[in-house]
Structure formats: structure tokens, C-alpha cells
ModelCIF file with pLDDT and N, C-alpha, C, O atoms, coordinates in Angstrom:
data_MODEL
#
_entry.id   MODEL 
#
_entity.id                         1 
_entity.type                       polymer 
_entity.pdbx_number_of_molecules   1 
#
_entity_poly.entity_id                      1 
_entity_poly.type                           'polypeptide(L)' 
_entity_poly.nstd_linkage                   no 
_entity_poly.nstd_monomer                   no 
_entity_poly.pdbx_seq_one_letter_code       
;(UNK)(UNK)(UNK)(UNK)(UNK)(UNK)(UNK)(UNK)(UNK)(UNK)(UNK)(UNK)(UNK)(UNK)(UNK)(UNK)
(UNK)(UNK)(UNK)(UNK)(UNK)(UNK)(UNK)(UNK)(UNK)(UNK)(UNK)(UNK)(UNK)(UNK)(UNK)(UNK)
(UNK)(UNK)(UNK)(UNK)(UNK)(UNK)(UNK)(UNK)(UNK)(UNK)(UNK)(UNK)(UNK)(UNK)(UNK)
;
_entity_poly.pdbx_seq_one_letter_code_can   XXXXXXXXXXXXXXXXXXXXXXXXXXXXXXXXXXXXXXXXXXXXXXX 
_entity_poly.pdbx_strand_id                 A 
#
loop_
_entity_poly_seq.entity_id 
_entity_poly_seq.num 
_entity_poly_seq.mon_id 
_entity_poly_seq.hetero 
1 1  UNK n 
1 2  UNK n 
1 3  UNK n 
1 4  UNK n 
1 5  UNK n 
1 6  UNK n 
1 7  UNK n 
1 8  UNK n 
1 9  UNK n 
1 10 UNK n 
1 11 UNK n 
1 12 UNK n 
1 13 UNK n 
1 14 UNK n 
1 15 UNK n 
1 16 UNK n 
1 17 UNK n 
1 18 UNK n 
1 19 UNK n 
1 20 UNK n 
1 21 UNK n 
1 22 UNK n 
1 23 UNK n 
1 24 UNK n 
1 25 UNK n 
1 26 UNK n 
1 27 UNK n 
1 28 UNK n 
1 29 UNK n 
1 30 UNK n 
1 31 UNK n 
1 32 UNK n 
1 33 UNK n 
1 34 UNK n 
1 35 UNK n 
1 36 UNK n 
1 37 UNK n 
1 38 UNK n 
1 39 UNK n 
1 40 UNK n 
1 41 UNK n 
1 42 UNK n 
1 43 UNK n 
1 44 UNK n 
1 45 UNK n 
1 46 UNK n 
1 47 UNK n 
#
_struct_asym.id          A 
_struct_asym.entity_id   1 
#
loop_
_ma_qa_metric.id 
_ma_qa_metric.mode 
_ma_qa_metric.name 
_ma_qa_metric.software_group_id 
_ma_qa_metric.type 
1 global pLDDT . pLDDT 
2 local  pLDDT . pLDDT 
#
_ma_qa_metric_global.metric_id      1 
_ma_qa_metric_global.metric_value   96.87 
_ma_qa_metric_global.model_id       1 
_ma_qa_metric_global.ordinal_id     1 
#
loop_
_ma_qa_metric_local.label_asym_id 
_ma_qa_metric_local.label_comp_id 
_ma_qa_metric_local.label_seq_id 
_ma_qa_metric_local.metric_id 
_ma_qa_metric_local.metric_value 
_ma_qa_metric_local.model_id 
_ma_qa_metric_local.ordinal_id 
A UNK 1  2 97.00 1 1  
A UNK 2  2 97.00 1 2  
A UNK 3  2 97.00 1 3  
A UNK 4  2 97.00 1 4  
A UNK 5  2 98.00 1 5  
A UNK 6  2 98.00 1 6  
A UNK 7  2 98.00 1 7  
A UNK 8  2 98.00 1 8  
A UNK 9  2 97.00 1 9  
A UNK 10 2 93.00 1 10 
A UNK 11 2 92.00 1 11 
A UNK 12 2 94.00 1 12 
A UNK 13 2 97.00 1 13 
A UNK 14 2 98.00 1 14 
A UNK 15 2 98.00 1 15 
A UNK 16 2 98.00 1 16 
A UNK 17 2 98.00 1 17 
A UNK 18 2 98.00 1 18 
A UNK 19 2 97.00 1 19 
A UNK 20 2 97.00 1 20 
A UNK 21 2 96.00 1 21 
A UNK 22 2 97.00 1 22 
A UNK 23 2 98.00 1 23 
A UNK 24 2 98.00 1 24 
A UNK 25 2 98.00 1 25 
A UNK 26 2 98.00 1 26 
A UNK 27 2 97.00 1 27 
A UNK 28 2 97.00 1 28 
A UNK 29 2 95.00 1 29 
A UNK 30 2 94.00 1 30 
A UNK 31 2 93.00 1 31 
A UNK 32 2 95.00 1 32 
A UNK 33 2 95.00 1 33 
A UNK 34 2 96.00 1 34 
A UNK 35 2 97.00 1 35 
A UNK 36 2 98.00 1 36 
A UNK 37 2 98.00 1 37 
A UNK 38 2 98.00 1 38 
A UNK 39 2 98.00 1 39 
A UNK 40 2 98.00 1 40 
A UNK 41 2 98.00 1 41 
A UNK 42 2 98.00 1 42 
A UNK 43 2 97.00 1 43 
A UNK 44 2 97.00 1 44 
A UNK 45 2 96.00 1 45 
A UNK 46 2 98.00 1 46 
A UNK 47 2 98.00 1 47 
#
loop_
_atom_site.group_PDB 
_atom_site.id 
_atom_site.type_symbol 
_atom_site.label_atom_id 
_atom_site.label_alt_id 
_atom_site.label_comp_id 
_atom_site.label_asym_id 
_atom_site.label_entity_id 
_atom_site.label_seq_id 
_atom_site.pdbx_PDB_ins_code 
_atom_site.Cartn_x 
_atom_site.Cartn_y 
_atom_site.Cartn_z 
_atom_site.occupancy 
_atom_site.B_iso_or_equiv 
_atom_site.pdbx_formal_charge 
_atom_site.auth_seq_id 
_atom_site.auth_comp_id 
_atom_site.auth_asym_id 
_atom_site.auth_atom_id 
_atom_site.pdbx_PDB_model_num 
ATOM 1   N N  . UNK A 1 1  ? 0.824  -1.191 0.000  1.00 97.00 ? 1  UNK A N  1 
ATOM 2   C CA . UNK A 1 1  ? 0.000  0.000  0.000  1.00 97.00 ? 1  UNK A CA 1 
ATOM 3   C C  . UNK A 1 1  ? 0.866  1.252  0.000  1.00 97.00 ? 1  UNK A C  1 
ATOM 4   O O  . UNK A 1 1  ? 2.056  1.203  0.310  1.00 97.00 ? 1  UNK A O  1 
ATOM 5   N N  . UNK A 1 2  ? 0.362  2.164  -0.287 1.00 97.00 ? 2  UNK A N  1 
ATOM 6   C CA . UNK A 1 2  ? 0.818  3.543  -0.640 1.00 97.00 ? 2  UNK A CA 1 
ATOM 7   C C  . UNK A 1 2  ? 1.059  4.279  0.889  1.00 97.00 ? 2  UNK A C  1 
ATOM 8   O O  . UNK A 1 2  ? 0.086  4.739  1.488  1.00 97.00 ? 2  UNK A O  1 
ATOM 9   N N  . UNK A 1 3  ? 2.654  4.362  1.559  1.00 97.00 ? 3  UNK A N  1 
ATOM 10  C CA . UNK A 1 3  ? 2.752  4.720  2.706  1.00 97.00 ? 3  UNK A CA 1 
ATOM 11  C C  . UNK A 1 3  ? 3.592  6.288  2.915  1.00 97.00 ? 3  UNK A C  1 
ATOM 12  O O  . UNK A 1 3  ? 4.358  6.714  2.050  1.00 97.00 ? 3  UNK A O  1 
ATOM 13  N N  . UNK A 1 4  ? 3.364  6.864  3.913  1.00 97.00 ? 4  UNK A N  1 
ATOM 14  C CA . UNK A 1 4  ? 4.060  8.298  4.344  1.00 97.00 ? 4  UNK A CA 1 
ATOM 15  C C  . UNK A 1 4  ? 5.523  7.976  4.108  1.00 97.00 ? 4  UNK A C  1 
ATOM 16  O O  . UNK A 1 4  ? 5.975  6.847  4.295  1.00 97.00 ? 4  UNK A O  1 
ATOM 17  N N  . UNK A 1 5  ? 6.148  8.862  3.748  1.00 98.00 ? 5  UNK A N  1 
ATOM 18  C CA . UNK A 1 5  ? 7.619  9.026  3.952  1.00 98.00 ? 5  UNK A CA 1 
ATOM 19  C C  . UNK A 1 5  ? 7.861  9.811  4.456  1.00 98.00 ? 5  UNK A C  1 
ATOM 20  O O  . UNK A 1 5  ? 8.518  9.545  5.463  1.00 98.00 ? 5  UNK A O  1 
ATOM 21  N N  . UNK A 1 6  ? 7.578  11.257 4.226  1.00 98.00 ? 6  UNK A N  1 
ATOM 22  C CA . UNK A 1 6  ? 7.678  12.201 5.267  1.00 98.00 ? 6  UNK A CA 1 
ATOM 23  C C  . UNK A 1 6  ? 7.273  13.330 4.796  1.00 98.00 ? 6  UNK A C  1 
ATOM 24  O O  . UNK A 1 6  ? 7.433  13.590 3.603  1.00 98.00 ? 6  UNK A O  1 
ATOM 25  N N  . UNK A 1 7  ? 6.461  14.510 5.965  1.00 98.00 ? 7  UNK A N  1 
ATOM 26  C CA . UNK A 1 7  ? 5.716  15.544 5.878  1.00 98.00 ? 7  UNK A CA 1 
ATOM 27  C C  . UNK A 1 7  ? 6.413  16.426 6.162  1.00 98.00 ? 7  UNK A C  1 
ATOM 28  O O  . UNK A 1 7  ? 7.475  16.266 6.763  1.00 98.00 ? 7  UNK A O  1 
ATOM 29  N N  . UNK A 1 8  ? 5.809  17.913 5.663  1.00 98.00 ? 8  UNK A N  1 
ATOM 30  C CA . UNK A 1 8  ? 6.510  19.035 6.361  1.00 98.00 ? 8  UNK A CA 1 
ATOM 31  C C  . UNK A 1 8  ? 5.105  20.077 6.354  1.00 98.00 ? 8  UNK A C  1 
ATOM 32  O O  . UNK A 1 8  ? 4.165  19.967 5.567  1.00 98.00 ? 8  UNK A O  1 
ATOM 33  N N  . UNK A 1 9  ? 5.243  21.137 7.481  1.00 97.00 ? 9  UNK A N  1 
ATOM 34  C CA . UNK A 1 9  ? 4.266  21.859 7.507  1.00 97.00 ? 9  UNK A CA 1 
ATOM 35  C C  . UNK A 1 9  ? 4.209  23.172 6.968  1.00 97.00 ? 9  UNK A C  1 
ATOM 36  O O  . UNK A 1 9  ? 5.430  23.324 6.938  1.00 97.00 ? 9  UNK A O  1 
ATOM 37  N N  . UNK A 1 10 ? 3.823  24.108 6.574  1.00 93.00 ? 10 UNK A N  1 
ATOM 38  C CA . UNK A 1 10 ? 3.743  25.228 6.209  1.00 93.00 ? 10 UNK A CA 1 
ATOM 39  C C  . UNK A 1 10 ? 5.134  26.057 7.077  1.00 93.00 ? 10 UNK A C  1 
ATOM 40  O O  . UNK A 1 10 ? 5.996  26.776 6.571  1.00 93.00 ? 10 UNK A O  1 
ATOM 41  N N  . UNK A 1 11 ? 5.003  25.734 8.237  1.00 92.00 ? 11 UNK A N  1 
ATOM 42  C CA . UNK A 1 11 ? 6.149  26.532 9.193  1.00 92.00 ? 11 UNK A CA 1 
ATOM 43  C C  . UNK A 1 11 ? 6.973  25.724 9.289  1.00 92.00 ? 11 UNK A C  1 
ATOM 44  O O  . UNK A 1 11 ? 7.320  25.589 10.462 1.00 92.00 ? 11 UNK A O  1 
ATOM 45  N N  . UNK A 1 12 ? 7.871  24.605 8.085  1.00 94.00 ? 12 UNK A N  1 
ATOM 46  C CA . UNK A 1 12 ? 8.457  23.842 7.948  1.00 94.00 ? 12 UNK A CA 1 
ATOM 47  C C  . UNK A 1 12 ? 8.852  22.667 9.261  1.00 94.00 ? 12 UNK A C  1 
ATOM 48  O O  . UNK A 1 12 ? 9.859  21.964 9.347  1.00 94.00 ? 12 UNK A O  1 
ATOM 49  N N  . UNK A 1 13 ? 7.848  22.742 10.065 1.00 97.00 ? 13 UNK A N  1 
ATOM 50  C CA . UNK A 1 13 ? 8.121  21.331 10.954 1.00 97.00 ? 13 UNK A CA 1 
ATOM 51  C C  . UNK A 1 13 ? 7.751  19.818 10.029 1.00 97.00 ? 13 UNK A C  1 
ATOM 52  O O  . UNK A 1 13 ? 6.838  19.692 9.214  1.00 97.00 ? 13 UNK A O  1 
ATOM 53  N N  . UNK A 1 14 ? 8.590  18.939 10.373 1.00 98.00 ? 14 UNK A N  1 
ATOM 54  C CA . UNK A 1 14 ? 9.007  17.761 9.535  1.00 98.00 ? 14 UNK A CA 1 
ATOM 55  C C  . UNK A 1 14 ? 8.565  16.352 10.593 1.00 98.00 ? 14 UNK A C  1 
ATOM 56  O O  . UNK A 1 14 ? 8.457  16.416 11.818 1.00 98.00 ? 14 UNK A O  1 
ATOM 57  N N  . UNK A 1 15 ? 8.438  15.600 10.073 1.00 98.00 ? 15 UNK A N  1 
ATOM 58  C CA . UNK A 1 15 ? 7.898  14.449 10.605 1.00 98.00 ? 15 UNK A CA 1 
ATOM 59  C C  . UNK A 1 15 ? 8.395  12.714 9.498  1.00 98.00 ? 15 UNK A C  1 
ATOM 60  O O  . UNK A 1 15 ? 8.000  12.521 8.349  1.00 98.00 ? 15 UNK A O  1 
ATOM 61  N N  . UNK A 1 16 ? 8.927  12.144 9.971  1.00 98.00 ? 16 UNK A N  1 
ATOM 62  C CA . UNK A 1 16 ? 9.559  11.195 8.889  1.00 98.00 ? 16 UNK A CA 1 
ATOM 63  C C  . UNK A 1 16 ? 9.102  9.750  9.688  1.00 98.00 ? 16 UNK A C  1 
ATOM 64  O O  . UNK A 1 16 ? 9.209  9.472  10.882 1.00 98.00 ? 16 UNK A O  1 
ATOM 65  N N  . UNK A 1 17 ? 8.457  8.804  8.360  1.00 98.00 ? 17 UNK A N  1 
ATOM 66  C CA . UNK A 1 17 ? 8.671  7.331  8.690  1.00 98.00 ? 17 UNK A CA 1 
ATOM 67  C C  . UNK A 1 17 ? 10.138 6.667  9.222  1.00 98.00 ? 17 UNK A C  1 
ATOM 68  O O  . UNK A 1 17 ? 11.293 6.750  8.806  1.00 98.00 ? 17 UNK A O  1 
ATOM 69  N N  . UNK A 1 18 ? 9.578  6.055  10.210 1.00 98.00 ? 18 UNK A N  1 
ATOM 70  C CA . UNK A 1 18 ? 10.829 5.100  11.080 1.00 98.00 ? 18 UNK A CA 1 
ATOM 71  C C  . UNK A 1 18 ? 11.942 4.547  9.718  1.00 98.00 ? 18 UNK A C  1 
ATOM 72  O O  . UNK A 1 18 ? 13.147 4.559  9.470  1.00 98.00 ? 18 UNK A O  1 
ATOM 73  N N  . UNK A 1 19 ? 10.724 4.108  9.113  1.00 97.00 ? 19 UNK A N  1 
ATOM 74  C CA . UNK A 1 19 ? 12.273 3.411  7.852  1.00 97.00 ? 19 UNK A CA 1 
ATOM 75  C C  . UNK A 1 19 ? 13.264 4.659  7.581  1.00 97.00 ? 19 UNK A C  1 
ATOM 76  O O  . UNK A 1 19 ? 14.480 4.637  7.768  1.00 97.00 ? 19 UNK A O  1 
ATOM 77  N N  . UNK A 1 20 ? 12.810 5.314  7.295  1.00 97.00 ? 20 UNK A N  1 
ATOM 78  C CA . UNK A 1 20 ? 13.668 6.887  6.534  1.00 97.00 ? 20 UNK A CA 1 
ATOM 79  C C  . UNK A 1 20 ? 14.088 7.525  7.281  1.00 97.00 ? 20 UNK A C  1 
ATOM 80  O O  . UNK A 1 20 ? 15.055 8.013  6.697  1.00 97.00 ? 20 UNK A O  1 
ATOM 81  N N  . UNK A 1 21 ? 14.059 8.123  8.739  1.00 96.00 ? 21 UNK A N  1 
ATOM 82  C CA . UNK A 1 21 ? 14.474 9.044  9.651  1.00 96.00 ? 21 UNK A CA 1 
ATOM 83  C C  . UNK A 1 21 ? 16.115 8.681  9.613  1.00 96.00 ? 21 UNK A C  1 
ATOM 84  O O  . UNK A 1 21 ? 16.650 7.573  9.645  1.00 96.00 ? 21 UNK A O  1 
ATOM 85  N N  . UNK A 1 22 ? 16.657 9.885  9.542  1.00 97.00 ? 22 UNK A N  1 
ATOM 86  C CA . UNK A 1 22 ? 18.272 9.537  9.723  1.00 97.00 ? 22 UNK A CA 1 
ATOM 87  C C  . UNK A 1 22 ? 18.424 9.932  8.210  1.00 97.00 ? 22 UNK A C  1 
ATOM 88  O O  . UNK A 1 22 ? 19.060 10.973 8.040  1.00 97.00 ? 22 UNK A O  1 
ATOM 89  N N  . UNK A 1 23 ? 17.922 9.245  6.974  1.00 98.00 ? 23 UNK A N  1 
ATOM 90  C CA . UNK A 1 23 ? 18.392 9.017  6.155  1.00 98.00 ? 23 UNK A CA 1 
ATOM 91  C C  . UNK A 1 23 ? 17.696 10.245 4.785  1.00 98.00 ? 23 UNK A C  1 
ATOM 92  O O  . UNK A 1 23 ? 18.278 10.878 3.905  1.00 98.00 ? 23 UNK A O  1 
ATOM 93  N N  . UNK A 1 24 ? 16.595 10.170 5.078  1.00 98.00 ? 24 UNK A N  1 
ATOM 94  C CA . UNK A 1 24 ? 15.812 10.825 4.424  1.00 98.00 ? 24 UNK A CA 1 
ATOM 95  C C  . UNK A 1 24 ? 15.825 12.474 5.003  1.00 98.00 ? 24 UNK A C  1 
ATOM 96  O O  . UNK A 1 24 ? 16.104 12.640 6.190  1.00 98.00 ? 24 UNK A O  1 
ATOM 97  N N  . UNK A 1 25 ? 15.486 13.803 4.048  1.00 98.00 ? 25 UNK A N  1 
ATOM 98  C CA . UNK A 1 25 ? 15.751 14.859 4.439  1.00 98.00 ? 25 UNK A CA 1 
ATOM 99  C C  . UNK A 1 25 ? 14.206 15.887 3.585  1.00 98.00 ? 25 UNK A C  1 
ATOM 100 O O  . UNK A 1 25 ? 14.370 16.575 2.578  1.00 98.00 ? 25 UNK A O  1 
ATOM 101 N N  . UNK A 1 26 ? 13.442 15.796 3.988  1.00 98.00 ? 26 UNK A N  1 
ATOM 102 C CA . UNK A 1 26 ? 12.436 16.750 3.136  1.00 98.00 ? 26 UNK A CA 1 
ATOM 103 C C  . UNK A 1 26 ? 12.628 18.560 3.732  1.00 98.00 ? 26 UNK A C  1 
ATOM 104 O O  . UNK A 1 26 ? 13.018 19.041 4.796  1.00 98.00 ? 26 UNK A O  1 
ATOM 105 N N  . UNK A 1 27 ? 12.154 19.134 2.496  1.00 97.00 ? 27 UNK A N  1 
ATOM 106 C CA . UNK A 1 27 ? 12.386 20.256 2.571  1.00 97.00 ? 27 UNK A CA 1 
ATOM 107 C C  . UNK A 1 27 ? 11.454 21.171 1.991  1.00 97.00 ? 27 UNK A C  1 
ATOM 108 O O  . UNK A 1 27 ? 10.969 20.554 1.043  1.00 97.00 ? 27 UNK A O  1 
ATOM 109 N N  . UNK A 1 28 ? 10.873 22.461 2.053  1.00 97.00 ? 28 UNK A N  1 
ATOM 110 C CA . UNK A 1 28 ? 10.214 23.434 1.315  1.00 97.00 ? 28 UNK A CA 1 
ATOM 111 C C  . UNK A 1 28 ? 10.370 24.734 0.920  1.00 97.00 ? 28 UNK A C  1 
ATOM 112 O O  . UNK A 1 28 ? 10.938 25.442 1.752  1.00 97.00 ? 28 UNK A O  1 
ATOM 113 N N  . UNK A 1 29 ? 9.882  25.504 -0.574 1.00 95.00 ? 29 UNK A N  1 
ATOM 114 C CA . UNK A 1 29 ? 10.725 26.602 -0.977 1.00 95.00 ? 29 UNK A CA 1 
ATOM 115 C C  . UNK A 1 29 ? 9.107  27.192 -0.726 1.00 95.00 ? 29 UNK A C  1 
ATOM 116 O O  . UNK A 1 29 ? 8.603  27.107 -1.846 1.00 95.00 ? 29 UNK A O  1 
ATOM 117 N N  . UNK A 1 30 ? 8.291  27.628 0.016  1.00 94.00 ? 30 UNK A N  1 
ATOM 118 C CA . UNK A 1 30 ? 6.900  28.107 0.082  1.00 94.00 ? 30 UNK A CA 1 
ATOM 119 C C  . UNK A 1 30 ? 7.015  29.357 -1.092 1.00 94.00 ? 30 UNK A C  1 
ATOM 120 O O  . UNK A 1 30 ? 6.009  29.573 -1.768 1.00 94.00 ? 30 UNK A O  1 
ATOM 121 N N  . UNK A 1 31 ? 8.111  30.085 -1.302 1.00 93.00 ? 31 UNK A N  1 
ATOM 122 C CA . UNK A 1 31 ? 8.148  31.226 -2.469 1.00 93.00 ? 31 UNK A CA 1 
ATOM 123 C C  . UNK A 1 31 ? 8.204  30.828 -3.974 1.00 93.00 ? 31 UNK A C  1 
ATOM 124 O O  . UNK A 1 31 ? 8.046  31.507 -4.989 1.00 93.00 ? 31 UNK A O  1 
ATOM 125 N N  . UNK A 1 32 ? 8.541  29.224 -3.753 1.00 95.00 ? 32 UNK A N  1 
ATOM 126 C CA . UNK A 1 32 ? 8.467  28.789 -5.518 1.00 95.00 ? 32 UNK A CA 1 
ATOM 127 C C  . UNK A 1 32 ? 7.783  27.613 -5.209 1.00 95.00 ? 32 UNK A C  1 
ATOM 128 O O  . UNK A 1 32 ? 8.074  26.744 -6.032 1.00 95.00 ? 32 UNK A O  1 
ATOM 129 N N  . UNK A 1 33 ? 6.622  27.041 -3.962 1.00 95.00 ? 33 UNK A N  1 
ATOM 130 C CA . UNK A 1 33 ? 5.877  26.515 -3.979 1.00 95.00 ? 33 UNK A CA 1 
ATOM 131 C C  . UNK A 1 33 ? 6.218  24.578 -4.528 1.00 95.00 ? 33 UNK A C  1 
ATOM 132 O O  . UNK A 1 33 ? 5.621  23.787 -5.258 1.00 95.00 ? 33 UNK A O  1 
ATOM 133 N N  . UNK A 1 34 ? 7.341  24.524 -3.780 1.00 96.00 ? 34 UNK A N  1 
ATOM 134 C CA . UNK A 1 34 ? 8.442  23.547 -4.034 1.00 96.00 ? 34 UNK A CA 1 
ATOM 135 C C  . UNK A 1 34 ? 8.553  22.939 -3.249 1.00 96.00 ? 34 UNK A C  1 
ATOM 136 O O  . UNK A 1 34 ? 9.354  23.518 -2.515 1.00 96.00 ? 34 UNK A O  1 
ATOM 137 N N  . UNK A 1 35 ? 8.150  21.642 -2.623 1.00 97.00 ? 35 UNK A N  1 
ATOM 138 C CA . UNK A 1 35 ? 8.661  20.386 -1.891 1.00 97.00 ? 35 UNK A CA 1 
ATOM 139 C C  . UNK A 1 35 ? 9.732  19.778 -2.064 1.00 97.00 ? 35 UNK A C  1 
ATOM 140 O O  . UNK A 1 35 ? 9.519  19.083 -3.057 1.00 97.00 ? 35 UNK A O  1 
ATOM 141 N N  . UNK A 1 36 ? 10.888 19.577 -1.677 1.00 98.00 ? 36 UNK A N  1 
ATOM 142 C CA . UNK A 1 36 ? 12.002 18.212 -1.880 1.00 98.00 ? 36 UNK A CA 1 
ATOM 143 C C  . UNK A 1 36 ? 12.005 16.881 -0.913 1.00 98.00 ? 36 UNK A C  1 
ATOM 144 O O  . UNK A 1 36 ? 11.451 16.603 0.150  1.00 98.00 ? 36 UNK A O  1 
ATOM 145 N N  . UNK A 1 37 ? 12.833 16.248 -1.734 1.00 98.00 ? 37 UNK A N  1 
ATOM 146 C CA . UNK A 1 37 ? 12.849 15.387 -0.745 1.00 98.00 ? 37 UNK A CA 1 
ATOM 147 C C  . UNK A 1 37 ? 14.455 14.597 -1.175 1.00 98.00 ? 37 UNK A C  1 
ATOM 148 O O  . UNK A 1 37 ? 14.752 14.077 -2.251 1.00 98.00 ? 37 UNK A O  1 
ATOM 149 N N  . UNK A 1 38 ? 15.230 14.721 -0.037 1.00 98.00 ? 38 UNK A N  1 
ATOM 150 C CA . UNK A 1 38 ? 16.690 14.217 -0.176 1.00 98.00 ? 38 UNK A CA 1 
ATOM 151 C C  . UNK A 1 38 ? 16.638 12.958 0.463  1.00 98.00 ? 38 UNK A C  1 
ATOM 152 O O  . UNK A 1 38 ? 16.195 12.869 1.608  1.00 98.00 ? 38 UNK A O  1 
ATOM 153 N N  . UNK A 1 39 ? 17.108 11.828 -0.258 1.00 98.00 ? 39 UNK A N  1 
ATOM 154 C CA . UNK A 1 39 ? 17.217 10.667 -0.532 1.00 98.00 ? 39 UNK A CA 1 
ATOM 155 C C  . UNK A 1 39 ? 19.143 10.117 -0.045 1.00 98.00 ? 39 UNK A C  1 
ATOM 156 O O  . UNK A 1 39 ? 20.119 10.215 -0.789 1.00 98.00 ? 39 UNK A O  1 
ATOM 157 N N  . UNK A 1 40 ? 19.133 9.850  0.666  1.00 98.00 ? 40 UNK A N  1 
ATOM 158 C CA . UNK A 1 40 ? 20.901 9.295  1.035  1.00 98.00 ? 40 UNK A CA 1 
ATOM 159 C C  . UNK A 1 40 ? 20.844 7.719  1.506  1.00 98.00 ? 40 UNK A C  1 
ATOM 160 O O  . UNK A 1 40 ? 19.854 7.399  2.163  1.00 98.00 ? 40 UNK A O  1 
ATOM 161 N N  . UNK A 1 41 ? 21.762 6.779  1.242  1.00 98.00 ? 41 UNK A N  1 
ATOM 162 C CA . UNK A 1 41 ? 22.169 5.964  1.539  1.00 98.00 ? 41 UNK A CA 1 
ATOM 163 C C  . UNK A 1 41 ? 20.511 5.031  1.374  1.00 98.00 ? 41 UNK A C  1 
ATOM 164 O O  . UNK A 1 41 ? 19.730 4.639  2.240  1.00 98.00 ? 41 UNK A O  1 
ATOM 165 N N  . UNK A 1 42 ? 20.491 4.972  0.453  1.00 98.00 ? 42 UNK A N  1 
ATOM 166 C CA . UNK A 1 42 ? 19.193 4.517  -0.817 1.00 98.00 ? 42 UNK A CA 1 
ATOM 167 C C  . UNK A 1 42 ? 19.336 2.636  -0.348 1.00 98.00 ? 42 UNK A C  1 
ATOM 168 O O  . UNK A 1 42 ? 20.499 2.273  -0.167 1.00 98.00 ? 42 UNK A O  1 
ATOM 169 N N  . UNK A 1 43 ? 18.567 1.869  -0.223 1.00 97.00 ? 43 UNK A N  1 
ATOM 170 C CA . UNK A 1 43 ? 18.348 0.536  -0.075 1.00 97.00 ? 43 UNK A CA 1 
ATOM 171 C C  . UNK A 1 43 ? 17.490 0.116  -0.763 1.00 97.00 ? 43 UNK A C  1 
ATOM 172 O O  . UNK A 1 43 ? 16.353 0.582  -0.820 1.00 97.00 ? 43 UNK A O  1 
ATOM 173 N N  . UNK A 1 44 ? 17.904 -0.818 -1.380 1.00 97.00 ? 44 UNK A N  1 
ATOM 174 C CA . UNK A 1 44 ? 16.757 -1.735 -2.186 1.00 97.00 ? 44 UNK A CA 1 
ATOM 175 C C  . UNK A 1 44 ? 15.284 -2.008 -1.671 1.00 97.00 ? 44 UNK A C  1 
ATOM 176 O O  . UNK A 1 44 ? 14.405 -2.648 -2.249 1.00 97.00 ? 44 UNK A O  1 
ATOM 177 N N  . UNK A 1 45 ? 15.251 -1.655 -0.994 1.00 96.00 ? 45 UNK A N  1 
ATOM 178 C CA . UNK A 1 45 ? 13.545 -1.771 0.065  1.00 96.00 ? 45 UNK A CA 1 
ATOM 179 C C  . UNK A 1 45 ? 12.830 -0.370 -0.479 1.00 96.00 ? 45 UNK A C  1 
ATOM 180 O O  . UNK A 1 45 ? 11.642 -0.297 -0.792 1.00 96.00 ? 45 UNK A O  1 
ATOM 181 N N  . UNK A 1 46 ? 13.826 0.778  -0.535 1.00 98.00 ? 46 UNK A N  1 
ATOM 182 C CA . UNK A 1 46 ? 13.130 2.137  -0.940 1.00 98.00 ? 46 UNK A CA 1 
ATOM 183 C C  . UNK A 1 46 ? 13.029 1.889  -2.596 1.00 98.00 ? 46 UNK A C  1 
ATOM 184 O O  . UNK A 1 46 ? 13.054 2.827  -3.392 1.00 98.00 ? 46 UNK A O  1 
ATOM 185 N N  . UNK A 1 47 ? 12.973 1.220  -2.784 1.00 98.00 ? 47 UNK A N  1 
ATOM 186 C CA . UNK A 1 47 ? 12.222 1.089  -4.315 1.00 98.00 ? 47 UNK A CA 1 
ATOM 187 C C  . UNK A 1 47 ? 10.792 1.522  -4.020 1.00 98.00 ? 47 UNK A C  1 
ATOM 188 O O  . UNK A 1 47 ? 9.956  1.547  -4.923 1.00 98.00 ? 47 UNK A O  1 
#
């Protein structure tokens, strides 16, 4: 099923799935209306 990886809020507070915390990095540009999401040390499971 289709699961969270990780949120961020308008006042950029962040919240990350147990698998991803540590590893995973989300981010927001609210002036160009832009979400990221940084991806490190990638495992065959994050397919």
C-alpha cells in the first residue's frame, strides 16, 4: 500500500517514517511553492 515518507508543515516542521528518519531529508521553498525530498544511503527496500 501507498505509505508516508515524510511531511513538512507550512512553518516547515518535519515528521519522517521510522524506515527513513536519519536518512531521508524533506524540505520546502513556500516562495516557488516547491517540496524536496533528499534521498541518502538509498536501499533496495526504498524502491
Amino acid at each position: 500500500q501507498r505509505e508516508l515518507v515524510a511531511t513538512i508543515t507550512r512553518a516547515s516542521r518535519t515528521n519522517y517514517a521510522d524506515s527513513v528518519e536519519g536518512r531521508f531529508t524533506i524540505s520546502r521553498d513556500n516562495a516557488k511553492n516547491t517540496v524536496y525530498l533528499q534521498l541518502n544511503s538509498l536501499n533496495p527496500e526504498d524502491t
